[in-house]
PDB file of N, CA and C in Angstrom:
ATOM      1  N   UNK A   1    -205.915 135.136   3.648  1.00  0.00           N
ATOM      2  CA  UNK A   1    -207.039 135.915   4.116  1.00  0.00           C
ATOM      3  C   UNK A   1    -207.772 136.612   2.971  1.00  0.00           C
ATOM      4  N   UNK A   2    -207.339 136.618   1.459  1.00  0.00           N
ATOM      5  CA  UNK A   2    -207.765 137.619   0.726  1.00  0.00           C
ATOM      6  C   UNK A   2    -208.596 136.881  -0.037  1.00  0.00           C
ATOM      7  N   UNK A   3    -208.883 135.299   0.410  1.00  0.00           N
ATOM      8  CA  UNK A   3    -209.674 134.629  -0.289  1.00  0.00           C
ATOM      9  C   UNK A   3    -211.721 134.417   0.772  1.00  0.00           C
ATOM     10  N   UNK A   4    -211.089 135.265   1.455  1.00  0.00           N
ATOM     11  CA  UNK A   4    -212.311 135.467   2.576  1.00  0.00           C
ATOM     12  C   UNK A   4    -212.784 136.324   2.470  1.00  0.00           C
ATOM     13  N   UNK A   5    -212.512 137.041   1.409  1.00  0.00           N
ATOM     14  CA  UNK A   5    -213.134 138.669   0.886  1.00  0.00           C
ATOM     15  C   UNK A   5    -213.046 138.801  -0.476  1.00  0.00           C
ATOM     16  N   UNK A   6    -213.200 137.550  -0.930  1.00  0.00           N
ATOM     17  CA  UNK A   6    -213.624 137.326  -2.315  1.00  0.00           C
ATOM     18  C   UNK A   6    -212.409 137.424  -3.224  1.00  0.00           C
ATOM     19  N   UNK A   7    -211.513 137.950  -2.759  1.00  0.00           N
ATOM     20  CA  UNK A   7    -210.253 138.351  -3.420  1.00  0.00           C
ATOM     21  C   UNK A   7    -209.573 137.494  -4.705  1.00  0.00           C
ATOM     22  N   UNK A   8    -209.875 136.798  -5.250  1.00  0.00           N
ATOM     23  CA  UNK A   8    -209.076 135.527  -5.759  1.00  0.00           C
ATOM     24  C   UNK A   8    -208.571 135.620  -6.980  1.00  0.00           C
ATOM     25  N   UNK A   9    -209.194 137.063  -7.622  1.00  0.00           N
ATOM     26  CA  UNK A   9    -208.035 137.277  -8.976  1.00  0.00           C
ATOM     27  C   UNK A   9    -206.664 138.214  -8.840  1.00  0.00           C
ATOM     28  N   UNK A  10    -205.723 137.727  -9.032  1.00  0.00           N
ATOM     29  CA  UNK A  10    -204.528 139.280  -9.169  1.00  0.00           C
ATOM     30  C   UNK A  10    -204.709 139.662 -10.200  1.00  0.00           C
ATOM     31  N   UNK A  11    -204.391 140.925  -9.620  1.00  0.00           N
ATOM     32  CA  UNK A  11    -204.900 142.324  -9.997  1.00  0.00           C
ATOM     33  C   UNK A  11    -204.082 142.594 -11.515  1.00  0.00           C
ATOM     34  N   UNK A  12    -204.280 143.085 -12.223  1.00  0.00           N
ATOM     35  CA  UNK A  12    -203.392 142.978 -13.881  1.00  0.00           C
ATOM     36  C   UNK A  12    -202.792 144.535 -13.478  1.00  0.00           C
ATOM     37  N   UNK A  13    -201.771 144.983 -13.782  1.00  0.00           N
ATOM     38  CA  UNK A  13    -200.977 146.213 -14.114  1.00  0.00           C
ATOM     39  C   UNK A  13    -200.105 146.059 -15.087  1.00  0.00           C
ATOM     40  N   UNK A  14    -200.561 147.160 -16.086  1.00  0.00           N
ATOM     41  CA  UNK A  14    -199.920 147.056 -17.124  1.00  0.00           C
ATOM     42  C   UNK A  14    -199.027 148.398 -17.099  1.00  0.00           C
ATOM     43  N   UNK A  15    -198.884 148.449 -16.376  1.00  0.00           N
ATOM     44  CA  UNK A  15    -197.224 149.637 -15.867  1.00  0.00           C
ATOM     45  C   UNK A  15    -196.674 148.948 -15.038  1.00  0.00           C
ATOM     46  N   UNK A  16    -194.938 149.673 -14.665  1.00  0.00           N
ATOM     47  CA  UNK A  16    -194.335 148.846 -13.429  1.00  0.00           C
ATOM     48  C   UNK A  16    -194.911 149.840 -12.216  1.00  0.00           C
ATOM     49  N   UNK A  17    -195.432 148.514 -11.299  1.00  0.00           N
ATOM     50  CA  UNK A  17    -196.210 149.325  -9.902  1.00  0.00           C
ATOM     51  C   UNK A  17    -195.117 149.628  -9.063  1.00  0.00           C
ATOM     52  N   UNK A  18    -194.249 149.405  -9.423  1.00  0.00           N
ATOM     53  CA  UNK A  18    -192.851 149.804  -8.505  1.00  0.00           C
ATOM     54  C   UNK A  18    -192.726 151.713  -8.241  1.00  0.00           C
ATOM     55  N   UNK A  19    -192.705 152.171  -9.739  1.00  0.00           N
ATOM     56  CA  UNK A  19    -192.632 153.351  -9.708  1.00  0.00           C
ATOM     57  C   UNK A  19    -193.286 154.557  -9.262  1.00  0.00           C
ATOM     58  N   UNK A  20    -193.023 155.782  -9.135  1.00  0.00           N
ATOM     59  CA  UNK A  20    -194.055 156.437  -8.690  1.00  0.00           C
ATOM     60  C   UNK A  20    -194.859 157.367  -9.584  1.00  0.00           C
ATOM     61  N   UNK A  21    -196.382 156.669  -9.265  1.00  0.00           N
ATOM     62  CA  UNK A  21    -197.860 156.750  -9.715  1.00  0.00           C
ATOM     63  C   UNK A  21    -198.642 158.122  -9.114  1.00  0.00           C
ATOM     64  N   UNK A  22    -198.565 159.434  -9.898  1.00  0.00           N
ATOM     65  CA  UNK A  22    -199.172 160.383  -9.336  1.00  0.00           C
ATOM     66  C   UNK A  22    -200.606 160.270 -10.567  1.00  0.00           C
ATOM     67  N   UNK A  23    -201.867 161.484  -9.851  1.00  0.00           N
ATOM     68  CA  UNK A  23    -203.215 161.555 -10.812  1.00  0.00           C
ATOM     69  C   UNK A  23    -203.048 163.261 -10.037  1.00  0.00           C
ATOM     70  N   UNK A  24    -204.197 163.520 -10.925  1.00  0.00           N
ATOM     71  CA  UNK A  24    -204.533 164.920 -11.100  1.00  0.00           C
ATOM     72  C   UNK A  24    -205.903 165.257 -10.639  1.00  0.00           C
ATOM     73  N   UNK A  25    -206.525 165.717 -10.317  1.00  0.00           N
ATOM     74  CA  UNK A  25    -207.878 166.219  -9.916  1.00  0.00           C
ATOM     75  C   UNK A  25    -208.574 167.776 -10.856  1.00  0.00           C
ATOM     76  N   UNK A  26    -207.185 168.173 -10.618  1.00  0.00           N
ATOM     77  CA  UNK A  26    -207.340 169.586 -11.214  1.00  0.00           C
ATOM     78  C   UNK A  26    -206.797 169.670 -12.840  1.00  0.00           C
ATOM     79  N   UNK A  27    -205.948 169.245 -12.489  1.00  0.00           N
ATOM     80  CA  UNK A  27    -205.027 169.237 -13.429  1.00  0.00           C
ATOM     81  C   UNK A  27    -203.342 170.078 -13.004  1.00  0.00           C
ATOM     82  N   UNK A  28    -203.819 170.830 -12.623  1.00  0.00           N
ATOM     83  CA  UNK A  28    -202.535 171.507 -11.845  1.00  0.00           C
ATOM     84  C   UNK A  28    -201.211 170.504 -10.981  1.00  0.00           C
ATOM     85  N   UNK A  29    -202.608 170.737  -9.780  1.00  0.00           N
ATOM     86  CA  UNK A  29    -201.983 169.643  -8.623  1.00  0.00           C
ATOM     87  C   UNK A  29    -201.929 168.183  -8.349  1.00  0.00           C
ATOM     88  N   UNK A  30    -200.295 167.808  -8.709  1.00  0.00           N
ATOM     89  CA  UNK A  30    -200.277 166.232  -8.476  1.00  0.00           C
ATOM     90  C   UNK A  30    -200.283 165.664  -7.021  1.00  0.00           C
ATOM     91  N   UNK A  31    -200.562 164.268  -7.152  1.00  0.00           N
ATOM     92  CA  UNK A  31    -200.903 164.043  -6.023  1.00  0.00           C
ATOM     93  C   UNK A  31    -200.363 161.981  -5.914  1.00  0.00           C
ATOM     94  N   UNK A  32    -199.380 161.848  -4.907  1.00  0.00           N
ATOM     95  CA  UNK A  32    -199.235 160.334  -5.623  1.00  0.00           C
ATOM     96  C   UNK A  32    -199.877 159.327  -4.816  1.00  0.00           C
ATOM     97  N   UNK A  33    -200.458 158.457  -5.786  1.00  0.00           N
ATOM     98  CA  UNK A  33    -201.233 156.924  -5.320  1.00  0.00           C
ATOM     99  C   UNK A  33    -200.827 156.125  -5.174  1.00  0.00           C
ATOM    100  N   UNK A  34    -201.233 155.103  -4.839  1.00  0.00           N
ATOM    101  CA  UNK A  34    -200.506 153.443  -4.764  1.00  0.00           C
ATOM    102  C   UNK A  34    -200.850 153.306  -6.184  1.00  0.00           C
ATOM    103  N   UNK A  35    -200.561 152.004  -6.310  1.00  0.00           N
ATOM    104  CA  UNK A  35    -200.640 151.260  -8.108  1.00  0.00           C
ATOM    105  C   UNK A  35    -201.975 150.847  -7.817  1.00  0.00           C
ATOM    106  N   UNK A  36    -202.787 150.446  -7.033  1.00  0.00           N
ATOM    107  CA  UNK A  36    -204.417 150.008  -6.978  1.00  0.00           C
ATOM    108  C   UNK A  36    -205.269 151.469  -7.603  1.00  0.00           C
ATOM    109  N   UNK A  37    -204.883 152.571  -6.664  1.00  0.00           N
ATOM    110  CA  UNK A  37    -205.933 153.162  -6.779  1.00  0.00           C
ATOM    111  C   UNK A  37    -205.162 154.375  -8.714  1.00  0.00           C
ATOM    112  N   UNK A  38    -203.860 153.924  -8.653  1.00  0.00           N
ATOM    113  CA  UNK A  38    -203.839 154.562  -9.828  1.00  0.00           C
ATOM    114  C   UNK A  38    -204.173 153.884 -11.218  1.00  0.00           C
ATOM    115  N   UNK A  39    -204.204 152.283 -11.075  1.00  0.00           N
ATOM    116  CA  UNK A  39    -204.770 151.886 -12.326  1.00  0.00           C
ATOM    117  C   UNK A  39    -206.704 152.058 -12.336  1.00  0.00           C
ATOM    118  N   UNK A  40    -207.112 152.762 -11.295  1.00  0.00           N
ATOM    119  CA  UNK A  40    -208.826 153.201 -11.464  1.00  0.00           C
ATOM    120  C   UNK A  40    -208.730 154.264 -11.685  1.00  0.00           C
ATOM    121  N   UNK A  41    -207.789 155.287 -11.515  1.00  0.00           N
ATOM    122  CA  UNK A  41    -207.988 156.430 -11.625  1.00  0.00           C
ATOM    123  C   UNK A  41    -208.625 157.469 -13.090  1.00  0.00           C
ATOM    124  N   UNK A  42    -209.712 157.845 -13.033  1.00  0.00           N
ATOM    125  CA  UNK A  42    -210.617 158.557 -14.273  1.00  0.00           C
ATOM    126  C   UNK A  42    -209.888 160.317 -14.293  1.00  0.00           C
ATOM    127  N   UNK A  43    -209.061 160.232 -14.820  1.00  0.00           N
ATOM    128  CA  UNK A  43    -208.492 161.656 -15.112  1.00  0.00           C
ATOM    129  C   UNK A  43    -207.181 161.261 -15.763  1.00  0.00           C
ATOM    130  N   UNK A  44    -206.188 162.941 -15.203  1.00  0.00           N
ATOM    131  CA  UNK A  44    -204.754 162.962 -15.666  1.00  0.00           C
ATOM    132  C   UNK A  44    -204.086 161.980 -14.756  1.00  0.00           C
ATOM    133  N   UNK A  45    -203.142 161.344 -15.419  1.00  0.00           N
ATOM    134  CA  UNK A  45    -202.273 160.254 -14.869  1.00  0.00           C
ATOM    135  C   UNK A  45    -200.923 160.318 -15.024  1.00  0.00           C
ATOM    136  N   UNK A  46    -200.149 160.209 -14.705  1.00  0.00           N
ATOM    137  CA  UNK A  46    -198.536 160.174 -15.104  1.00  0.00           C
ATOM    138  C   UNK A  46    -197.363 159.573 -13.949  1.00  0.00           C
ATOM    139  N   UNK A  47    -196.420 159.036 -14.593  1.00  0.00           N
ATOM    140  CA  UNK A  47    -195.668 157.923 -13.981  1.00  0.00           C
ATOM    141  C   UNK A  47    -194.545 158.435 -13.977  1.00  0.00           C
ATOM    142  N   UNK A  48    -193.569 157.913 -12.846  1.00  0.00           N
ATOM    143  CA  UNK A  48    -192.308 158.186 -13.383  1.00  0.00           C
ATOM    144  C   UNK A  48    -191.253 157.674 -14.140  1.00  0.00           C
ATOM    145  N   UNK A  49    -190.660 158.046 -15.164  1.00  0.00           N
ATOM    146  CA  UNK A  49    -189.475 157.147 -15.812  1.00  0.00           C
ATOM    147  C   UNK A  49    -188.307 157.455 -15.351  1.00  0.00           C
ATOM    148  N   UNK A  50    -187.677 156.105 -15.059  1.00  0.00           N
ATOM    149  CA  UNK A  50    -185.973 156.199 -14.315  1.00  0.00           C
ATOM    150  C   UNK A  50    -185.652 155.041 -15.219  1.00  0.00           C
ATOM    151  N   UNK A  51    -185.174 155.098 -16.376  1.00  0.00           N
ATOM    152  CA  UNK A  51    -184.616 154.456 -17.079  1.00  0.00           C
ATOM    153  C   UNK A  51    -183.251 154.963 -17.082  1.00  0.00           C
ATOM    154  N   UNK A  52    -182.834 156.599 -17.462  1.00  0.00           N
ATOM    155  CA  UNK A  52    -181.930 156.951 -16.995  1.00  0.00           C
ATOM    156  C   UNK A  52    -182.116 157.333 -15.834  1.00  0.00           C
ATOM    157  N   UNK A  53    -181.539 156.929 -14.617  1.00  0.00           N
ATOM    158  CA  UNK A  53    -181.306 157.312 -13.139  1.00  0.00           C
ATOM    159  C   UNK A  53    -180.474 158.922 -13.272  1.00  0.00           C
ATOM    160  N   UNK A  54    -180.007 159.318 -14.336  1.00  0.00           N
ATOM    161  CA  UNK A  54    -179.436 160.747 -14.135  1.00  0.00           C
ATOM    162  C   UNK A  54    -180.347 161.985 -14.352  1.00  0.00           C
ATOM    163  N   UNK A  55    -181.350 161.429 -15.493  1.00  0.00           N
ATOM    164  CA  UNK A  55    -182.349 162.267 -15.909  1.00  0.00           C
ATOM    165  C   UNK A  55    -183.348 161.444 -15.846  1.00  0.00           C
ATOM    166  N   UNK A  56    -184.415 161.443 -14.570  1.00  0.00           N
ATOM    167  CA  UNK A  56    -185.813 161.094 -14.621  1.00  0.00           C
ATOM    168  C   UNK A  56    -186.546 162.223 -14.901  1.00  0.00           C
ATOM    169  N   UNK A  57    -187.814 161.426 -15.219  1.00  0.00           N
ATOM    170  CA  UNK A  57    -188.675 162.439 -16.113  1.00  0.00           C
ATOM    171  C   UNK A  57    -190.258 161.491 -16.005  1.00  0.00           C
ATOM    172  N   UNK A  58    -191.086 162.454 -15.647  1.00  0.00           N
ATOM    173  CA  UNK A  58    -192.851 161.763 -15.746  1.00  0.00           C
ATOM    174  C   UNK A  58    -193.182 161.971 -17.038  1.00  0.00           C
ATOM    175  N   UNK A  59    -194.030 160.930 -17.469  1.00  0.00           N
ATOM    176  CA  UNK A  59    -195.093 160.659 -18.647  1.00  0.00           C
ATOM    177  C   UNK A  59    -196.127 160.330 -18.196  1.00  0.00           C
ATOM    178  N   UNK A  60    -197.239 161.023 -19.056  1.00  0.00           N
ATOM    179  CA  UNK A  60    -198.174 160.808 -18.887  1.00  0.00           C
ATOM    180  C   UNK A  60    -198.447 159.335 -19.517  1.00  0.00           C
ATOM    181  N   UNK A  61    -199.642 159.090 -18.785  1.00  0.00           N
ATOM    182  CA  UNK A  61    -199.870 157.491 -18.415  1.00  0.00           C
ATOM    183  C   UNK A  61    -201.424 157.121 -19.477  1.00  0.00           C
ATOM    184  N   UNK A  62    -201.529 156.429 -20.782  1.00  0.00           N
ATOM    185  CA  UNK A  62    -202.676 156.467 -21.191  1.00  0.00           C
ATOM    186  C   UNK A  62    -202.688 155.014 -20.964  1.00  0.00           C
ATOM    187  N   UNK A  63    -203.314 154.565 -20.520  1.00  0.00           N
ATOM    188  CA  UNK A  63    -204.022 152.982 -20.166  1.00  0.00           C
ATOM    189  C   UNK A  63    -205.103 152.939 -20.034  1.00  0.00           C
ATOM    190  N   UNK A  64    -205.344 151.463 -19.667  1.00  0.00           N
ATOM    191  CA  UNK A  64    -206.871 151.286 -19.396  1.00  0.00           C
ATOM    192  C   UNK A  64    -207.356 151.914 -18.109  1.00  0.00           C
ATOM    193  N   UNK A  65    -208.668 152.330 -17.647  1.00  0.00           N
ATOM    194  CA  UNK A  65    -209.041 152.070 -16.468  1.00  0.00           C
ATOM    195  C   UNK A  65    -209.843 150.969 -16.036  1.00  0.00           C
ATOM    196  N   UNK A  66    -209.377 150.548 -14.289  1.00  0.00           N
ATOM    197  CA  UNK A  66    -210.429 149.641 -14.199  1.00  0.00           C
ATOM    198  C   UNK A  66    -211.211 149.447 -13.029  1.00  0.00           C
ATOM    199  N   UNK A  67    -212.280 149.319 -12.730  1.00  0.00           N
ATOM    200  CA  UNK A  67    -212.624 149.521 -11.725  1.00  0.00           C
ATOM    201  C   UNK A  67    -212.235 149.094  -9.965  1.00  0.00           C
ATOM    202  N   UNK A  68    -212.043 149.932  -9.440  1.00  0.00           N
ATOM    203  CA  UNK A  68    -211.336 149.734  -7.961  1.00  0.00           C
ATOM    204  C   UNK A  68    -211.370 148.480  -7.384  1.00  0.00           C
ATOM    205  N   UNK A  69    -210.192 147.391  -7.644  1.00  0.00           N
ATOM    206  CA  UNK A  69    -210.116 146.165  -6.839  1.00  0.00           C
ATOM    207  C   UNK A  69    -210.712 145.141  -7.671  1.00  0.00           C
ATOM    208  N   UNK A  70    -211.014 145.537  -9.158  1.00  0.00           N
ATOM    209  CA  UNK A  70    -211.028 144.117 -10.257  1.00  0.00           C
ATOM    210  C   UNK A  70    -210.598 144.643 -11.342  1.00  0.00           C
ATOM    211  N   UNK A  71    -210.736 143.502 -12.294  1.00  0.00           N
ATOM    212  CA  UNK A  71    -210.077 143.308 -13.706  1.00  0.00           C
ATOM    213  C   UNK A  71    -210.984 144.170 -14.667  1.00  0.00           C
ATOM    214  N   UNK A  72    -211.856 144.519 -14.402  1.00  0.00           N
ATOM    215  CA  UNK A  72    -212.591 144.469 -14.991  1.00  0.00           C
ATOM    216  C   UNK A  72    -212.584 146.419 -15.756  1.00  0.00           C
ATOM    217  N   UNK A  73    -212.775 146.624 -16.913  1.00  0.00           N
ATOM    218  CA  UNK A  73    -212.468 147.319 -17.522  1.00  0.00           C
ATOM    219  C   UNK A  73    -213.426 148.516 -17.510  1.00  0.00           C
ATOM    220  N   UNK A  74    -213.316 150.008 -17.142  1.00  0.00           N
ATOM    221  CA  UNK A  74    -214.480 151.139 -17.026  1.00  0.00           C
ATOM    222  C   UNK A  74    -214.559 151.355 -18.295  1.00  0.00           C
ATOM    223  N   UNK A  75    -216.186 151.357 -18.388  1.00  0.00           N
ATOM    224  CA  UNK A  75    -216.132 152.039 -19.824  1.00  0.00           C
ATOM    225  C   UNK A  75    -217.275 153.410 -19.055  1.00  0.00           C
ATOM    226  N   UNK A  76    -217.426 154.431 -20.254  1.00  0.00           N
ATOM    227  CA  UNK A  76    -217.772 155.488 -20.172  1.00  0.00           C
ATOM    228  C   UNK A  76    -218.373 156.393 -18.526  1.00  0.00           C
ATOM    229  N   UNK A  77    -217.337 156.816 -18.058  1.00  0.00           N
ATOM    230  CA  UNK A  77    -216.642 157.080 -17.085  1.00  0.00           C
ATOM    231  C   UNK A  77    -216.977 158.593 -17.358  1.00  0.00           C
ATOM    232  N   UNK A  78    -218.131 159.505 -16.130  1.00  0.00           N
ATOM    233  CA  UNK A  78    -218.392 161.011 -16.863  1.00  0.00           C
ATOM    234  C   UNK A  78    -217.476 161.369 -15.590  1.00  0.00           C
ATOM    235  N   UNK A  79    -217.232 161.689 -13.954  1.00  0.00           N
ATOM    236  CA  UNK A  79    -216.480 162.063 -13.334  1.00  0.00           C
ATOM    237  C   UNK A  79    -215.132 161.907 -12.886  1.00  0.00           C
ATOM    238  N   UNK A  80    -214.387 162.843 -12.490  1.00  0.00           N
ATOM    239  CA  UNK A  80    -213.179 162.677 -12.613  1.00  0.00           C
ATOM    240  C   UNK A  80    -212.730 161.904 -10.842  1.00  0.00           C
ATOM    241  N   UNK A  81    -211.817 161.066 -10.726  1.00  0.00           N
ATOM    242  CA  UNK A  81    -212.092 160.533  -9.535  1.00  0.00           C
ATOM    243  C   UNK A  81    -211.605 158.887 -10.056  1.00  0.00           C
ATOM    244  N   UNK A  82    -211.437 158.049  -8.773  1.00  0.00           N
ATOM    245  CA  UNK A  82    -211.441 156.257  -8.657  1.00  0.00           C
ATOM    246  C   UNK A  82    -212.557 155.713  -9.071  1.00  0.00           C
ATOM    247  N   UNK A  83    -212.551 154.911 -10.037  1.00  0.00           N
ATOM    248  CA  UNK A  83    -213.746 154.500 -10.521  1.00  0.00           C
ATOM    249  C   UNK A  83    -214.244 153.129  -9.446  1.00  0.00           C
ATOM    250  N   UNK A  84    -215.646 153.255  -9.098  1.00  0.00           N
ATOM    251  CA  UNK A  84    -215.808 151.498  -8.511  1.00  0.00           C
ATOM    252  C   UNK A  84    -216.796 151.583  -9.047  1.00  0.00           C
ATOM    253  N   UNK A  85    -217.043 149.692  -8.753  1.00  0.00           N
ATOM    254  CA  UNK A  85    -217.747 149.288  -9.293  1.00  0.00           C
ATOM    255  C   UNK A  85    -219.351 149.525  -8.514  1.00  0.00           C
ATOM    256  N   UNK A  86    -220.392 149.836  -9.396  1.00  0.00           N
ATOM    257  CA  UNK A  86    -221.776 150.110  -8.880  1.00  0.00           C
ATOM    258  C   UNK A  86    -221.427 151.539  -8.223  1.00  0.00           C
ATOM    259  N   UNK A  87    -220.349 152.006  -8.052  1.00  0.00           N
ATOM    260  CA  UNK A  87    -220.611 153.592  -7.139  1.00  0.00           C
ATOM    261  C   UNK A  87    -220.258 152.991  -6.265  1.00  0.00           C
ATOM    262  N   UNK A  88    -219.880 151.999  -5.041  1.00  0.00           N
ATOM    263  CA  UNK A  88    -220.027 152.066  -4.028  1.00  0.00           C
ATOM    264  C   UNK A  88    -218.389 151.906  -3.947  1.00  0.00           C
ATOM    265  N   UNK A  89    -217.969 152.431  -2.874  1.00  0.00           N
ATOM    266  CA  UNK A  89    -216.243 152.020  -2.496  1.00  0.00           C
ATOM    267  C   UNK A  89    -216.699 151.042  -1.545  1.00  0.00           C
ATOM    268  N   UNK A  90    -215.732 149.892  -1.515  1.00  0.00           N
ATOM    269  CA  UNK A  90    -215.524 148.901  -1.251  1.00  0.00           C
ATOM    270  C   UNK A  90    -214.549 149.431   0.451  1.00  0.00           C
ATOM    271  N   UNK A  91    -213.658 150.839   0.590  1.00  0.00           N
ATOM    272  CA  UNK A  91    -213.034 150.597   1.351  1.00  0.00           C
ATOM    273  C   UNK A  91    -213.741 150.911   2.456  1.00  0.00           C
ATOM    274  N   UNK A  92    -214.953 151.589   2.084  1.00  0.00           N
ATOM    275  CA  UNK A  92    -215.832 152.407   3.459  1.00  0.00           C
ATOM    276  C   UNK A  92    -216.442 150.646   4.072  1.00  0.00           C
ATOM    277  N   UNK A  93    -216.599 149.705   4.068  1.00  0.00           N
ATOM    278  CA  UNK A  93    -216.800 148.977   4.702  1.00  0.00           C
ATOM    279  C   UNK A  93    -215.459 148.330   5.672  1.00  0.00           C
ATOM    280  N   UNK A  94    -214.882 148.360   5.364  1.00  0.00           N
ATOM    281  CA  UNK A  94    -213.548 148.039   6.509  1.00  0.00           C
ATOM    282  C   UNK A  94    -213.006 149.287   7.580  1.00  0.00           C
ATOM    283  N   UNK A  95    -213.794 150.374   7.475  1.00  0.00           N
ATOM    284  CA  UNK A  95    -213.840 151.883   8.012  1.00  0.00           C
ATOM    285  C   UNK A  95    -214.643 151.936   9.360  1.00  0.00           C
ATOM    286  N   UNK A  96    -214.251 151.931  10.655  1.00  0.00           N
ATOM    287  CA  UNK A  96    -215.428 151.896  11.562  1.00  0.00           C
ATOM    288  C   UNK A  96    -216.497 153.236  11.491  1.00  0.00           C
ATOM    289  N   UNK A  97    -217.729 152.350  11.867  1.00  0.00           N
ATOM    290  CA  UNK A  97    -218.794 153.596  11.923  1.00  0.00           C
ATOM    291  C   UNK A  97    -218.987 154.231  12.949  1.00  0.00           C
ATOM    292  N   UNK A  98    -218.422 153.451  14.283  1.00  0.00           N
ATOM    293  CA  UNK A  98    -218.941 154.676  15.321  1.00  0.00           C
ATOM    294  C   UNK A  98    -217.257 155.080  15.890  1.00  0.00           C
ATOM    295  N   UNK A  99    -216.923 156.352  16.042  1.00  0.00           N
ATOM    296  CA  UNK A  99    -215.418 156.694  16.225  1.00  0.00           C
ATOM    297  C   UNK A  99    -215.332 157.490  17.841  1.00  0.00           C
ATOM    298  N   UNK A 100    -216.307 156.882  18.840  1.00  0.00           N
ATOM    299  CA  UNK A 100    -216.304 156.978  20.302  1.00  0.00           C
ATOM    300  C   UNK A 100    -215.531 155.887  20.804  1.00  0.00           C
ATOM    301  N   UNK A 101    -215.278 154.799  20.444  1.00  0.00           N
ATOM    302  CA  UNK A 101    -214.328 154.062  21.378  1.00  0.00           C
ATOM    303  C   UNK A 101    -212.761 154.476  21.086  1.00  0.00           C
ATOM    304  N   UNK A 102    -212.683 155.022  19.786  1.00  0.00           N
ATOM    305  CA  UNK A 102    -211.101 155.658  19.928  1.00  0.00           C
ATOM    306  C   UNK A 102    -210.837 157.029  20.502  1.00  0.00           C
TER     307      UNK A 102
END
């Protein structure tokens, strides 16, 4: 089905998406994402390490960003937030618009 919505490249992560992926808004308050929306994410980033399972510990996360749902690489990025491509999110179209039949 993901080739009916144009879908046809996988997605590159260059962290393990297994782990858990928090971002920052503030900087203060973390907040955790899936691995999609944390490899777009334009701010503070940080992952968790369980290499030792006795002592885990987050690092901050410097990678690429890329824009929400491609390969494709953000460059100069002024707000803090998921980057997409053209401005538009892609998820508000799979979102119903009128919310009277529920």
């Amino acid at each position: 089905m993901a080739e009916k919505r144009g879908d046809l490249v996988k997605l590159v992560y260059e962290f393990n998406s297994a782990r858990c992926c928090e971002v920052s808004f503030d900087g203060e308050k973390w907040a955790r994402v899936t691995a999609r929306e944390f490899r777009s994410f334009n701010g503070k980033r940080r992952i968790l390490n369980v290499e030792n399972p006795n002592q885990p510990f987050y690092e901050e996360y410097v990678g690429p960003i890329y824009y929400y749902g491609t390969n494709r690489v953000a460059k100069k990025l002024k707000k803090v937030g998921t980057a997409f491509l053209n401005d538009i999110d892609p998820r508000d179209a799979k979102r119903p618009r009128n919310q009277a039949g529920f």
